[in-house]
Structures are given as structure tokens and as C-alpha cells.
PDB file of N, CA and C in Angstrom:
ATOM      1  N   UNK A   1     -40.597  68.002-133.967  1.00  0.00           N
ATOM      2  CA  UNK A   1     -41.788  67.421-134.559  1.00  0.00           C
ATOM      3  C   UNK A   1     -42.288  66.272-133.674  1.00  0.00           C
ATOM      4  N   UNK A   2     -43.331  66.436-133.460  1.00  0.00           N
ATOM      5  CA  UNK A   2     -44.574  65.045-132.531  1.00  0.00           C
ATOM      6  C   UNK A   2     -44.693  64.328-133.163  1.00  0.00           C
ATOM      7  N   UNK A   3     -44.289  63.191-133.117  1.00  0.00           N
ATOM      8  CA  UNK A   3     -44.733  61.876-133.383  1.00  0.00           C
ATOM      9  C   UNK A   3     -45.828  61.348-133.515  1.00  0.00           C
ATOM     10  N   UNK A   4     -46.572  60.857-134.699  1.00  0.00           N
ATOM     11  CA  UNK A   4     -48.360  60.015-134.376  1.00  0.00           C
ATOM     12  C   UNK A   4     -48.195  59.452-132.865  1.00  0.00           C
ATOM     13  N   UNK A   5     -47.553  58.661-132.904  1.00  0.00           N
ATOM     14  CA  UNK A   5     -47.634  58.059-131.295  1.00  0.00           C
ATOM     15  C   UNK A   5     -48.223  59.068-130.169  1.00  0.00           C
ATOM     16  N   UNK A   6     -47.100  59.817-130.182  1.00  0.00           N
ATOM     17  CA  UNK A   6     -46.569  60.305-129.145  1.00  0.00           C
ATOM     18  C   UNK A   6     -48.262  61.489-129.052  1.00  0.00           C
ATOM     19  N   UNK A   7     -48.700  61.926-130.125  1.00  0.00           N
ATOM     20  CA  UNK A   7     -49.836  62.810-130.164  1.00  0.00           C
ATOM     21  C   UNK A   7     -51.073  61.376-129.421  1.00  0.00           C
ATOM     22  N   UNK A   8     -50.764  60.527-130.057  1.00  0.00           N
ATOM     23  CA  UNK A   8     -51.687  59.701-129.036  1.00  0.00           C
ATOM     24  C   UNK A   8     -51.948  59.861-127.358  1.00  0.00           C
ATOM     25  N   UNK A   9     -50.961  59.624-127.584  1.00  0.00           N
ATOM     26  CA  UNK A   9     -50.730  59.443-125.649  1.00  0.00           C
ATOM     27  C   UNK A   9     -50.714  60.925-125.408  1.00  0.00           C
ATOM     28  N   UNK A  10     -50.358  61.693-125.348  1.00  0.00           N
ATOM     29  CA  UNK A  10     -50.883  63.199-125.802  1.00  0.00           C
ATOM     30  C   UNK A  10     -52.377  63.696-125.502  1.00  0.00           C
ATOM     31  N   UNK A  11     -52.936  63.070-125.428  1.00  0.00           N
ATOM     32  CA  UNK A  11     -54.717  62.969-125.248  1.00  0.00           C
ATOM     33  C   UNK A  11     -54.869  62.920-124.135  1.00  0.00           C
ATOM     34  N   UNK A  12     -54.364  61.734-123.009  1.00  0.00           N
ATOM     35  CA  UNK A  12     -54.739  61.783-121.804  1.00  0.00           C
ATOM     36  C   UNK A  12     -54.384  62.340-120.937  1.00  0.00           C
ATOM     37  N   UNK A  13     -55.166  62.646-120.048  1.00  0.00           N
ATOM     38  CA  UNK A  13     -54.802  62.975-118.723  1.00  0.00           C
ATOM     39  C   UNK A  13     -53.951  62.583-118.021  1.00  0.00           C
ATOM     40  N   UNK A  14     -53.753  60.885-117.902  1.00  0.00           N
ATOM     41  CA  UNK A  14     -52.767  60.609-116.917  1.00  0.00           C
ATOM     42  C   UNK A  14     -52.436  58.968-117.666  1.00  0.00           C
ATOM     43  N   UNK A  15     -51.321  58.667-117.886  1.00  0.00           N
ATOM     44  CA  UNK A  15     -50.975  57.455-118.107  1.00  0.00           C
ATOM     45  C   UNK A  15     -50.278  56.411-117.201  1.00  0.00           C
ATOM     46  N   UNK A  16     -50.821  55.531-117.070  1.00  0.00           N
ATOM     47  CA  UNK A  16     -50.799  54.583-116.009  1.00  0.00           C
ATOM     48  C   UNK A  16     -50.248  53.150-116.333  1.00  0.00           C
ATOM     49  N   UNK A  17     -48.841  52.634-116.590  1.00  0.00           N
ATOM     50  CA  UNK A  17     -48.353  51.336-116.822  1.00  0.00           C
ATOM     51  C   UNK A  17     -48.249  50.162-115.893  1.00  0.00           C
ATOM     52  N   UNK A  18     -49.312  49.590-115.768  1.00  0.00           N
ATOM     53  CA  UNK A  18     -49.270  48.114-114.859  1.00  0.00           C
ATOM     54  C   UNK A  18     -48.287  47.615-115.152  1.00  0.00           C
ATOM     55  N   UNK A  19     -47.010  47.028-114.587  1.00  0.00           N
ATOM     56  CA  UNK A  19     -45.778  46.194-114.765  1.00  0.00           C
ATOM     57  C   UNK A  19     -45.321  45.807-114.389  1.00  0.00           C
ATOM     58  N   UNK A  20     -45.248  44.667-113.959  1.00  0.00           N
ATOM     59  CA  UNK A  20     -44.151  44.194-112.646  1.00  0.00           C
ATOM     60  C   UNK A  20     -42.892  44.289-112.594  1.00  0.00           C
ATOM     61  N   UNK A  21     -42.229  44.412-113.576  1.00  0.00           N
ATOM     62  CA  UNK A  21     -41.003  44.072-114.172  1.00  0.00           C
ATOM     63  C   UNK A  21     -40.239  42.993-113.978  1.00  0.00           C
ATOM     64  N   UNK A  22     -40.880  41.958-114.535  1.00  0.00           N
ATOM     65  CA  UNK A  22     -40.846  40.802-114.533  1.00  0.00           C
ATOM     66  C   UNK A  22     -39.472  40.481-115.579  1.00  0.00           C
ATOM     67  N   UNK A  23     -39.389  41.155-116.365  1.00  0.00           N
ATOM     68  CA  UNK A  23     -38.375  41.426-117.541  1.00  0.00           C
ATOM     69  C   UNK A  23     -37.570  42.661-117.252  1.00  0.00           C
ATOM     70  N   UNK A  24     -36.494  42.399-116.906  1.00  0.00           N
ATOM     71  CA  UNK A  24     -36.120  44.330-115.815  1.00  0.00           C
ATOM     72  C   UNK A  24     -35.811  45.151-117.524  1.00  0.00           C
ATOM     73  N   UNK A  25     -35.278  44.707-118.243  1.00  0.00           N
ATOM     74  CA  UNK A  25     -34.794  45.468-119.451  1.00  0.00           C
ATOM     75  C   UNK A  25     -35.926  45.984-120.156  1.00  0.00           C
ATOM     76  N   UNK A  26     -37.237  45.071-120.178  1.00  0.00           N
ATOM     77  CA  UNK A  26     -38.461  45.460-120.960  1.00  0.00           C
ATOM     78  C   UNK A  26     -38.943  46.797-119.678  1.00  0.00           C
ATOM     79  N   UNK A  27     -39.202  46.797-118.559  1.00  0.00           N
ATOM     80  CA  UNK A  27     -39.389  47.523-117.741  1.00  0.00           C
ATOM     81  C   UNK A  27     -38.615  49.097-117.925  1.00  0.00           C
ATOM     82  N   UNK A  28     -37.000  48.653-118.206  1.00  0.00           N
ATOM     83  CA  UNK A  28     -36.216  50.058-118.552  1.00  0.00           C
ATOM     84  C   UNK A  28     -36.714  50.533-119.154  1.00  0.00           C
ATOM     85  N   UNK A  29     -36.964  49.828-121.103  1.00  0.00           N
ATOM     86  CA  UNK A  29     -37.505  50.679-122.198  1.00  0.00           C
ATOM     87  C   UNK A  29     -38.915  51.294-121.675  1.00  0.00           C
ATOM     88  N   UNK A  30     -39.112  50.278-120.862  1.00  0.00           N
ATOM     89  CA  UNK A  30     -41.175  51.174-121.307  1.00  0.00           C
ATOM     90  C   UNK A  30     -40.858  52.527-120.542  1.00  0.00           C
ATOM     91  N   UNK A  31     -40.078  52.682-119.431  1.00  0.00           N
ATOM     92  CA  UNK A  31     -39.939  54.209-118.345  1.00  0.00           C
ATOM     93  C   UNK A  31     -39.091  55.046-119.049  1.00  0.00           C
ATOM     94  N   UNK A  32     -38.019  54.343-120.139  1.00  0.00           N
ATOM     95  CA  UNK A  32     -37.823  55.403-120.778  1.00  0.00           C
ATOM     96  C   UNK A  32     -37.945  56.237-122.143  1.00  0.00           C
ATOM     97  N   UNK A  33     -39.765  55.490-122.734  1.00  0.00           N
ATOM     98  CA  UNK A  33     -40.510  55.937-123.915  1.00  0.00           C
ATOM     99  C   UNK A  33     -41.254  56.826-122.874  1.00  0.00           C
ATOM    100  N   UNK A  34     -41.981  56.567-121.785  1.00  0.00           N
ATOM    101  CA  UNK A  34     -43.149  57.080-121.175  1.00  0.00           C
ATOM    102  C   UNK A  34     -42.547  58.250-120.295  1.00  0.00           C
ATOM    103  N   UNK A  35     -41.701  58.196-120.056  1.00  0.00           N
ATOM    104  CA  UNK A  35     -41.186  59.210-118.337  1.00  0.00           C
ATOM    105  C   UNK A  35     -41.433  60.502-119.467  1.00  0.00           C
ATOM    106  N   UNK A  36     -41.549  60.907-120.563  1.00  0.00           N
ATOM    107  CA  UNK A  36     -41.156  62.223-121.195  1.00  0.00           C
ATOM    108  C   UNK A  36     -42.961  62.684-120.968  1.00  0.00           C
ATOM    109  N   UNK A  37     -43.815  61.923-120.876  1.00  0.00           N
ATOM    110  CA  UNK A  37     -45.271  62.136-120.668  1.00  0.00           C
ATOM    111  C   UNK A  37     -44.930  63.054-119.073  1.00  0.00           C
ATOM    112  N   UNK A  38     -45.968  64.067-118.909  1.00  0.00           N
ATOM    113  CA  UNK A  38     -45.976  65.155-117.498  1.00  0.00           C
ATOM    114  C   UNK A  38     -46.637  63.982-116.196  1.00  0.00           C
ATOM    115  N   UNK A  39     -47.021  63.222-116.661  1.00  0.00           N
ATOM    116  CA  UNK A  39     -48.096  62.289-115.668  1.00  0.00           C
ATOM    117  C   UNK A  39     -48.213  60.925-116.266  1.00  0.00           C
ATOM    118  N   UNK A  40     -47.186  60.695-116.132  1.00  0.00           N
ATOM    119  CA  UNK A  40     -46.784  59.053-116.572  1.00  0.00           C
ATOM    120  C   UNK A  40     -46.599  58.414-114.952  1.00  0.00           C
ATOM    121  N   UNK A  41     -47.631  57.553-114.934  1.00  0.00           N
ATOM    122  CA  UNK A  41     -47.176  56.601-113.231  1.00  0.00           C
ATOM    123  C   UNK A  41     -46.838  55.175-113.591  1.00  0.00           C
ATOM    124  N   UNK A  42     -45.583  54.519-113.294  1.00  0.00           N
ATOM    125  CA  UNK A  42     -45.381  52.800-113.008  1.00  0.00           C
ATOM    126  C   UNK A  42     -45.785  52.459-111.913  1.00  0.00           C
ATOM    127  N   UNK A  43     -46.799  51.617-112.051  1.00  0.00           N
ATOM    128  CA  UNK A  43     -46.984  51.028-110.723  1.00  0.00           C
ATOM    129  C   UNK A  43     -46.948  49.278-111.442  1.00  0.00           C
ATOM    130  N   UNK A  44     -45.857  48.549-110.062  1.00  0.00           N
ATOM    131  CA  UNK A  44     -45.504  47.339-109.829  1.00  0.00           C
ATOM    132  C   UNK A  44     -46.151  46.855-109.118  1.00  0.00           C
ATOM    133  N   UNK A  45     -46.624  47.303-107.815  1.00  0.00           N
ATOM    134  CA  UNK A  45     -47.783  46.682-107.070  1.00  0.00           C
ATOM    135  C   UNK A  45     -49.179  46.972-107.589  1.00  0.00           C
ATOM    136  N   UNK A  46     -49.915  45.835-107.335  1.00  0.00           N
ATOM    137  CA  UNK A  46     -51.488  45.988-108.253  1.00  0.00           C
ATOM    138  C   UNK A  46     -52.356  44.702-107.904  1.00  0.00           C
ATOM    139  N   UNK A  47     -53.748  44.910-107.012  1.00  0.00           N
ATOM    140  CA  UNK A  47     -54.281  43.826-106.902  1.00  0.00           C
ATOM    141  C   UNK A  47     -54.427  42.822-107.964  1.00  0.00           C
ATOM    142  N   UNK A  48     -55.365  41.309-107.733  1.00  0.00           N
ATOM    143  CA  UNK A  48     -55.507  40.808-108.970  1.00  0.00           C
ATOM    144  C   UNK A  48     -56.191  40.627-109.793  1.00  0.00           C
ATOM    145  N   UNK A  49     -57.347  41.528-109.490  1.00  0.00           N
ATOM    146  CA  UNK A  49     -58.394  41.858-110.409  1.00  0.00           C
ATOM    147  C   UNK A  49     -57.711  42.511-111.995  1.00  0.00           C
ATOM    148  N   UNK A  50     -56.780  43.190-111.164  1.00  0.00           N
ATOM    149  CA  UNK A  50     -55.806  44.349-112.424  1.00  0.00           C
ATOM    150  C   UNK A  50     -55.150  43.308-113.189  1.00  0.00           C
ATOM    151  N   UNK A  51     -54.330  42.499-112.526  1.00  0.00           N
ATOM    152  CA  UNK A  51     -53.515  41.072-112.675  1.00  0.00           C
ATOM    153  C   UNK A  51     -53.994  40.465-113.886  1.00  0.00           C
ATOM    154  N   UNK A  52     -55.309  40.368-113.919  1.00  0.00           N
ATOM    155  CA  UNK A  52     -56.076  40.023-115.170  1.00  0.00           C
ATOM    156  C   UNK A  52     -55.710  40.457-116.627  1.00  0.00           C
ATOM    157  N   UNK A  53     -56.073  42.079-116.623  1.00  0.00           N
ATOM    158  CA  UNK A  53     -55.600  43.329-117.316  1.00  0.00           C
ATOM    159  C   UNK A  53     -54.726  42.939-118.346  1.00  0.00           C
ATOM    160  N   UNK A  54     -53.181  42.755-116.716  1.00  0.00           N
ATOM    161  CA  UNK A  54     -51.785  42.524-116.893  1.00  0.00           C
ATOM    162  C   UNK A  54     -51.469  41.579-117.703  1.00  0.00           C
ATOM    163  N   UNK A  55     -51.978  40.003-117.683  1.00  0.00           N
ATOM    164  CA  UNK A  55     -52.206  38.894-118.169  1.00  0.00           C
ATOM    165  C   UNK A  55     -52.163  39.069-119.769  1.00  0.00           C
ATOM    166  N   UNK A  56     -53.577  39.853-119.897  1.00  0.00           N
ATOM    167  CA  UNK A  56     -53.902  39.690-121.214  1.00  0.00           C
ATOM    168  C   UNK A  56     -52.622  40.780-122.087  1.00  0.00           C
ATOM    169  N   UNK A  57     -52.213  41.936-121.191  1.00  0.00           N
ATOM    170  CA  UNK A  57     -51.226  42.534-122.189  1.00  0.00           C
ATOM    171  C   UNK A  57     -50.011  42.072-122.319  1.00  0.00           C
ATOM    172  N   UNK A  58     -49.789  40.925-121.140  1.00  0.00           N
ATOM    173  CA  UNK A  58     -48.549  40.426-121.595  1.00  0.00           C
ATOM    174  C   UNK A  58     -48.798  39.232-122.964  1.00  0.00           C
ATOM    175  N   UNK A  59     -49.871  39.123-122.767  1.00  0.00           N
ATOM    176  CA  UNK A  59     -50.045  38.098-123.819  1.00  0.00           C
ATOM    177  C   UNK A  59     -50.021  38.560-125.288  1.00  0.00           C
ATOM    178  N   UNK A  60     -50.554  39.558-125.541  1.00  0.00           N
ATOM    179  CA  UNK A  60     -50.828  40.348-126.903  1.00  0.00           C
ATOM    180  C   UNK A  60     -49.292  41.087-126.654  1.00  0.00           C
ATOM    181  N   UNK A  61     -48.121  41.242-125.946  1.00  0.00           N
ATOM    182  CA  UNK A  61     -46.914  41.348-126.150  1.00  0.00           C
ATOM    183  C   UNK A  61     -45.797  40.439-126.588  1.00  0.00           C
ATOM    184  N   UNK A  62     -46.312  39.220-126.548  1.00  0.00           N
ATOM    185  CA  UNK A  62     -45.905  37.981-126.594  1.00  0.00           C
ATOM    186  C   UNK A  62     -46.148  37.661-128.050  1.00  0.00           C
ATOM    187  N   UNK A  63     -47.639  38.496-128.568  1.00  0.00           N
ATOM    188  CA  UNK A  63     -47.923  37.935-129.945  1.00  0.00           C
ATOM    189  C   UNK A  63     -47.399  38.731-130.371  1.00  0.00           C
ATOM    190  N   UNK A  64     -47.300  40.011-130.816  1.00  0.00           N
ATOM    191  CA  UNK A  64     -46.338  40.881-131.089  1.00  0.00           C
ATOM    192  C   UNK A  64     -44.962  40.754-131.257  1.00  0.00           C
ATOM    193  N   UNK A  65     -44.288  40.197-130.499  1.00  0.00           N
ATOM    194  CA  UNK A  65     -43.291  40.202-130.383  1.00  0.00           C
ATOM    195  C   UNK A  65     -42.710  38.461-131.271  1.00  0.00           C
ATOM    196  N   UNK A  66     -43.833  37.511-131.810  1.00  0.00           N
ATOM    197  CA  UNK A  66     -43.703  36.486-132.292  1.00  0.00           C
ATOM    198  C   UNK A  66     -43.787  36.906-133.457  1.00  0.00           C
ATOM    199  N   UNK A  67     -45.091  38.109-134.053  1.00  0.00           N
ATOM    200  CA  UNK A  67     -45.039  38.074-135.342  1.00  0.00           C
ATOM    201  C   UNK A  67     -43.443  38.754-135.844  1.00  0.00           C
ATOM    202  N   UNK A  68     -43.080  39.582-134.919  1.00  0.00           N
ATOM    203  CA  UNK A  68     -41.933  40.561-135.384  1.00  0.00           C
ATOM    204  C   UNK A  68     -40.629  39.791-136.369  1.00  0.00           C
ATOM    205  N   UNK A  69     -40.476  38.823-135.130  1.00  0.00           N
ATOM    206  CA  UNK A  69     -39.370  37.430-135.364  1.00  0.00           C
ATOM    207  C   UNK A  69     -39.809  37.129-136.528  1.00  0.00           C
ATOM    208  N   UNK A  70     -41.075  36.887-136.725  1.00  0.00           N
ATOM    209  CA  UNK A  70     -41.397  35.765-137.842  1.00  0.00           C
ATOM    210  C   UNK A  70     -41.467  36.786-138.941  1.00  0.00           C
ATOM    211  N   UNK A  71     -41.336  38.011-139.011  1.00  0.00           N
ATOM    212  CA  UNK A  71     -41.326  38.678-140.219  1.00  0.00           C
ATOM    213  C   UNK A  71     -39.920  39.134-140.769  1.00  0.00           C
ATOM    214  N   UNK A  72     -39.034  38.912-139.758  1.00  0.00           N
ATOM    215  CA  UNK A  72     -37.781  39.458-139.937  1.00  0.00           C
ATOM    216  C   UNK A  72     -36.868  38.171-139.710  1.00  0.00           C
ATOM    217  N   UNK A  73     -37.420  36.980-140.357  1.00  0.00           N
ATOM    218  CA  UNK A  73     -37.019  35.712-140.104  1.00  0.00           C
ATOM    219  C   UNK A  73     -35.683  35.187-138.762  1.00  0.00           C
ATOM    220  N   UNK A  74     -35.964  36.230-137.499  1.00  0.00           N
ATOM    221  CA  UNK A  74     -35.314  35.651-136.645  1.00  0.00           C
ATOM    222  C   UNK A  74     -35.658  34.384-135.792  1.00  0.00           C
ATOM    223  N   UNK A  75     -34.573  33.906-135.520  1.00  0.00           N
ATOM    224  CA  UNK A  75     -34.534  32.470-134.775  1.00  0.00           C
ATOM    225  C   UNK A  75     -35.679  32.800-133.172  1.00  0.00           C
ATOM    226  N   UNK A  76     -36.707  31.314-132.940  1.00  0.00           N
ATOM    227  CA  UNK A  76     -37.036  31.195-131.840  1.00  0.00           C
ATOM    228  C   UNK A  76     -36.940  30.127-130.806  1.00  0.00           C
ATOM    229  N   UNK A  77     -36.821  30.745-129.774  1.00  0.00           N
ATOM    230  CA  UNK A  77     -36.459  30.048-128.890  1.00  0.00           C
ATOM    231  C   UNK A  77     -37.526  28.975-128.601  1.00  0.00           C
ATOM    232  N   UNK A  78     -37.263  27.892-127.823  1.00  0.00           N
ATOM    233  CA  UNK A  78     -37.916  26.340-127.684  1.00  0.00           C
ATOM    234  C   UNK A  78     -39.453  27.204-126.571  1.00  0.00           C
ATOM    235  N   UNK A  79     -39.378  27.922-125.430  1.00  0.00           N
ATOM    236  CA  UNK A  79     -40.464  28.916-124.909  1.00  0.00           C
ATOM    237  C   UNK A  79     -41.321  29.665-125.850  1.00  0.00           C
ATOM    238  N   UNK A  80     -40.729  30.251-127.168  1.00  0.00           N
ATOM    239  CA  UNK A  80     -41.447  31.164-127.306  1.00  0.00           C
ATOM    240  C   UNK A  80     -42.817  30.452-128.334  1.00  0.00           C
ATOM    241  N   UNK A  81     -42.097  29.110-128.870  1.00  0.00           N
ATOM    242  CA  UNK A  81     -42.586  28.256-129.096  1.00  0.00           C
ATOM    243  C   UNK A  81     -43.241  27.282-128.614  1.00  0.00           C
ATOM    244  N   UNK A  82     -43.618  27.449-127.395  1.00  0.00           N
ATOM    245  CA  UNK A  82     -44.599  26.990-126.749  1.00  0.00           C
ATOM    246  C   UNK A  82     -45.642  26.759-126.484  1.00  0.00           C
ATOM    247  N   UNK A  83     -46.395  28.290-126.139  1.00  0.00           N
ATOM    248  CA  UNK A  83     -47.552  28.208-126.313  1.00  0.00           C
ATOM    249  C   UNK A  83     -48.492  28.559-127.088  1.00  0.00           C
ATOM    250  N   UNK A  84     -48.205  28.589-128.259  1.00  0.00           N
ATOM    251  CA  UNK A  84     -48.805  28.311-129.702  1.00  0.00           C
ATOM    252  C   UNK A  84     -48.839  28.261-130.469  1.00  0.00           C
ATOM    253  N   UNK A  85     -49.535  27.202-131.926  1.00  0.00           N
ATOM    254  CA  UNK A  85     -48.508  27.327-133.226  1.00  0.00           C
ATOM    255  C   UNK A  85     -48.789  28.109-134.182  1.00  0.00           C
ATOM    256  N   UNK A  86     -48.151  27.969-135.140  1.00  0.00           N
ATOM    257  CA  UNK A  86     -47.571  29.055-136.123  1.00  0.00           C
ATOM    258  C   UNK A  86     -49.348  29.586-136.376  1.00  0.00           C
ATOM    259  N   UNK A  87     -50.068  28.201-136.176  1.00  0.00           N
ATOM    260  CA  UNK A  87     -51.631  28.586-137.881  1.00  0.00           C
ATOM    261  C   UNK A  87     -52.026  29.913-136.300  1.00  0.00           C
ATOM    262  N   UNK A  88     -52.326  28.952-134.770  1.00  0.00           N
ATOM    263  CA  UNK A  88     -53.015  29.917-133.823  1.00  0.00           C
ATOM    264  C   UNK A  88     -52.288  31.212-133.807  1.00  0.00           C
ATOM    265  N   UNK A  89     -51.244  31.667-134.107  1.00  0.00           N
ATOM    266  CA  UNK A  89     -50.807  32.825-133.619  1.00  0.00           C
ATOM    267  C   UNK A  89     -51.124  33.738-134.975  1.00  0.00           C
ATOM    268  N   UNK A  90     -51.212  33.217-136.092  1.00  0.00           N
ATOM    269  CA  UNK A  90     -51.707  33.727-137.732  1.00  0.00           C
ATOM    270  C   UNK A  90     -52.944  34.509-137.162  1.00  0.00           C
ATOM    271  N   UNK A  91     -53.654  33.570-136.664  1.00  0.00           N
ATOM    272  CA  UNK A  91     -55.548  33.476-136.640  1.00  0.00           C
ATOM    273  C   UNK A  91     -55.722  34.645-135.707  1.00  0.00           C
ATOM    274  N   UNK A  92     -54.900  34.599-134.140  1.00  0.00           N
ATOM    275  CA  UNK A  92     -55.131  36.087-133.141  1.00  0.00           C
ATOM    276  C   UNK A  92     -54.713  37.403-133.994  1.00  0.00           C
ATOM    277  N   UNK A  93     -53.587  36.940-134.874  1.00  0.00           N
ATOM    278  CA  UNK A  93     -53.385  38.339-135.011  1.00  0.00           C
ATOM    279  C   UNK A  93     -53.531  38.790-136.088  1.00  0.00           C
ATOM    280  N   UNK A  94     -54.622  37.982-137.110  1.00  0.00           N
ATOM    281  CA  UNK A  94     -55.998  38.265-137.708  1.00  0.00           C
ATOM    282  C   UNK A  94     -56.895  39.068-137.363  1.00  0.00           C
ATOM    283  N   UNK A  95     -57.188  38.576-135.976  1.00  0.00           N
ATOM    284  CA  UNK A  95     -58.112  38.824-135.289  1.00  0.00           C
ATOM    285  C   UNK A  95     -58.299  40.522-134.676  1.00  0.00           C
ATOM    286  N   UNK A  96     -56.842  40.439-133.791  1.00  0.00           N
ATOM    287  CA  UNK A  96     -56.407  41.735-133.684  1.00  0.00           C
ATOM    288  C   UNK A  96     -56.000  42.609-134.443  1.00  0.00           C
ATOM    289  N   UNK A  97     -56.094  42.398-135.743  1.00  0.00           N
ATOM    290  CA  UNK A  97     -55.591  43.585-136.766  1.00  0.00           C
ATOM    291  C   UNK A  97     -56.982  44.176-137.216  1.00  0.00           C
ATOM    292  N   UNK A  98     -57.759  43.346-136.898  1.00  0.00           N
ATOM    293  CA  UNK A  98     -59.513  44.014-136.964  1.00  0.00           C
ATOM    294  C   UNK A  98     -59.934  45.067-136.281  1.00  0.00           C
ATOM    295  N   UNK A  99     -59.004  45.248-135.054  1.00  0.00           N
ATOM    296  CA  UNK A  99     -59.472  45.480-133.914  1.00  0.00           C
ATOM    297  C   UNK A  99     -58.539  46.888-133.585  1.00  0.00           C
ATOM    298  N   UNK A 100     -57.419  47.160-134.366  1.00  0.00           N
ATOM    299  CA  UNK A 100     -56.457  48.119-134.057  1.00  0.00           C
ATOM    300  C   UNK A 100     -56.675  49.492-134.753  1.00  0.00           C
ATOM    301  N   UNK A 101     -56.345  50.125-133.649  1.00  0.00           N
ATOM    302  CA  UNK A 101     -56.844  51.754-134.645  1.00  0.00           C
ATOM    303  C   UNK A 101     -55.653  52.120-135.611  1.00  0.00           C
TER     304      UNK A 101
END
């Protein structure tokens, strides 16, 4: 049985993950959800126009990954708490739940 997801990504032609692997373990998981796609490409090198792109999805991974903690009342670290507080990270992902299919 196919997965909703997986029928997503299922649609395209060719899937393409900007990543540096800046995080080598986050890098493992993503190659080994995607490698089962026929035309799945990682690419680590990437001008910085793309860099931009990259930026913003690490950022909306970052919020993601704050609300998760905060719903499953795990502990955060003094970084993850950094760059923004509890009301701003409420308000984006307000924002982005408008916005998600």
C-alpha cells in the first residue's frame, strides 16, 4: 500500500534535495526516505542564489522541529532557543498552517 506522502512525490518527474549536510544524520534520513523515488538527485554543491532556497528550508525545519518538542513536551536546548520566542514561533506557524496543503 502507497502512502499519501509517498503518492505525492509520486507526481514528479524528478526530485531534487538541496543539502549540504550540514547535519550528516539529518542528511542519512532524508537519502534514505527519498533514494526509493526512480529520480531522486542530492546535490551538496549549489550556487547562492539556491543558498537562499536552502536558508529558508532550513528555517521552516527548525520551526518544525520546535513545534514537535513543544508538543511532546521535550526538553530544549539553550540554541534552539535562540532565535525565537515561544509567542514568534506560535505566530509563523500560524502563518504556515494557512499555507499547507
Amino acid at each position: 500500500m502507497v502512502k499519501k506522502e509517498e503518492k505525492y512525490f509520486q507526481k514528479f518527474d524528478k526530485i531534487v534535495m538541496y543539502y549540504d549536510n550540514g547535519q550528516e544524520v539529518l542528511g542519512t534520513m532524508l537519502d534514505s526516505i527519498f533514494l526509493r523515488f526512480d529520480d531522486f538527485e542530492h546535490r551538496v554543491d549549489f550556487n547562492h542564489k539556491e543558498k537562499r532556497l536552502f536558508q529558508v528550508s532550513d528555517m521552516f525545519t527548525y520551526i518544525d522541529k520546535y513545534d514537535y518538542k513543544y508538543k511532546n513536551k521535550m526538553f530544549f536546548t539553550k540554541i534552539e532557543k535562540y532565535f525565537f520566542s515561544f509567542e514568534e514561533i506560535r505566530k509563523i506557524l500560524k502563518e504556515l498552517n494557512k499555507k499547507r496543503f
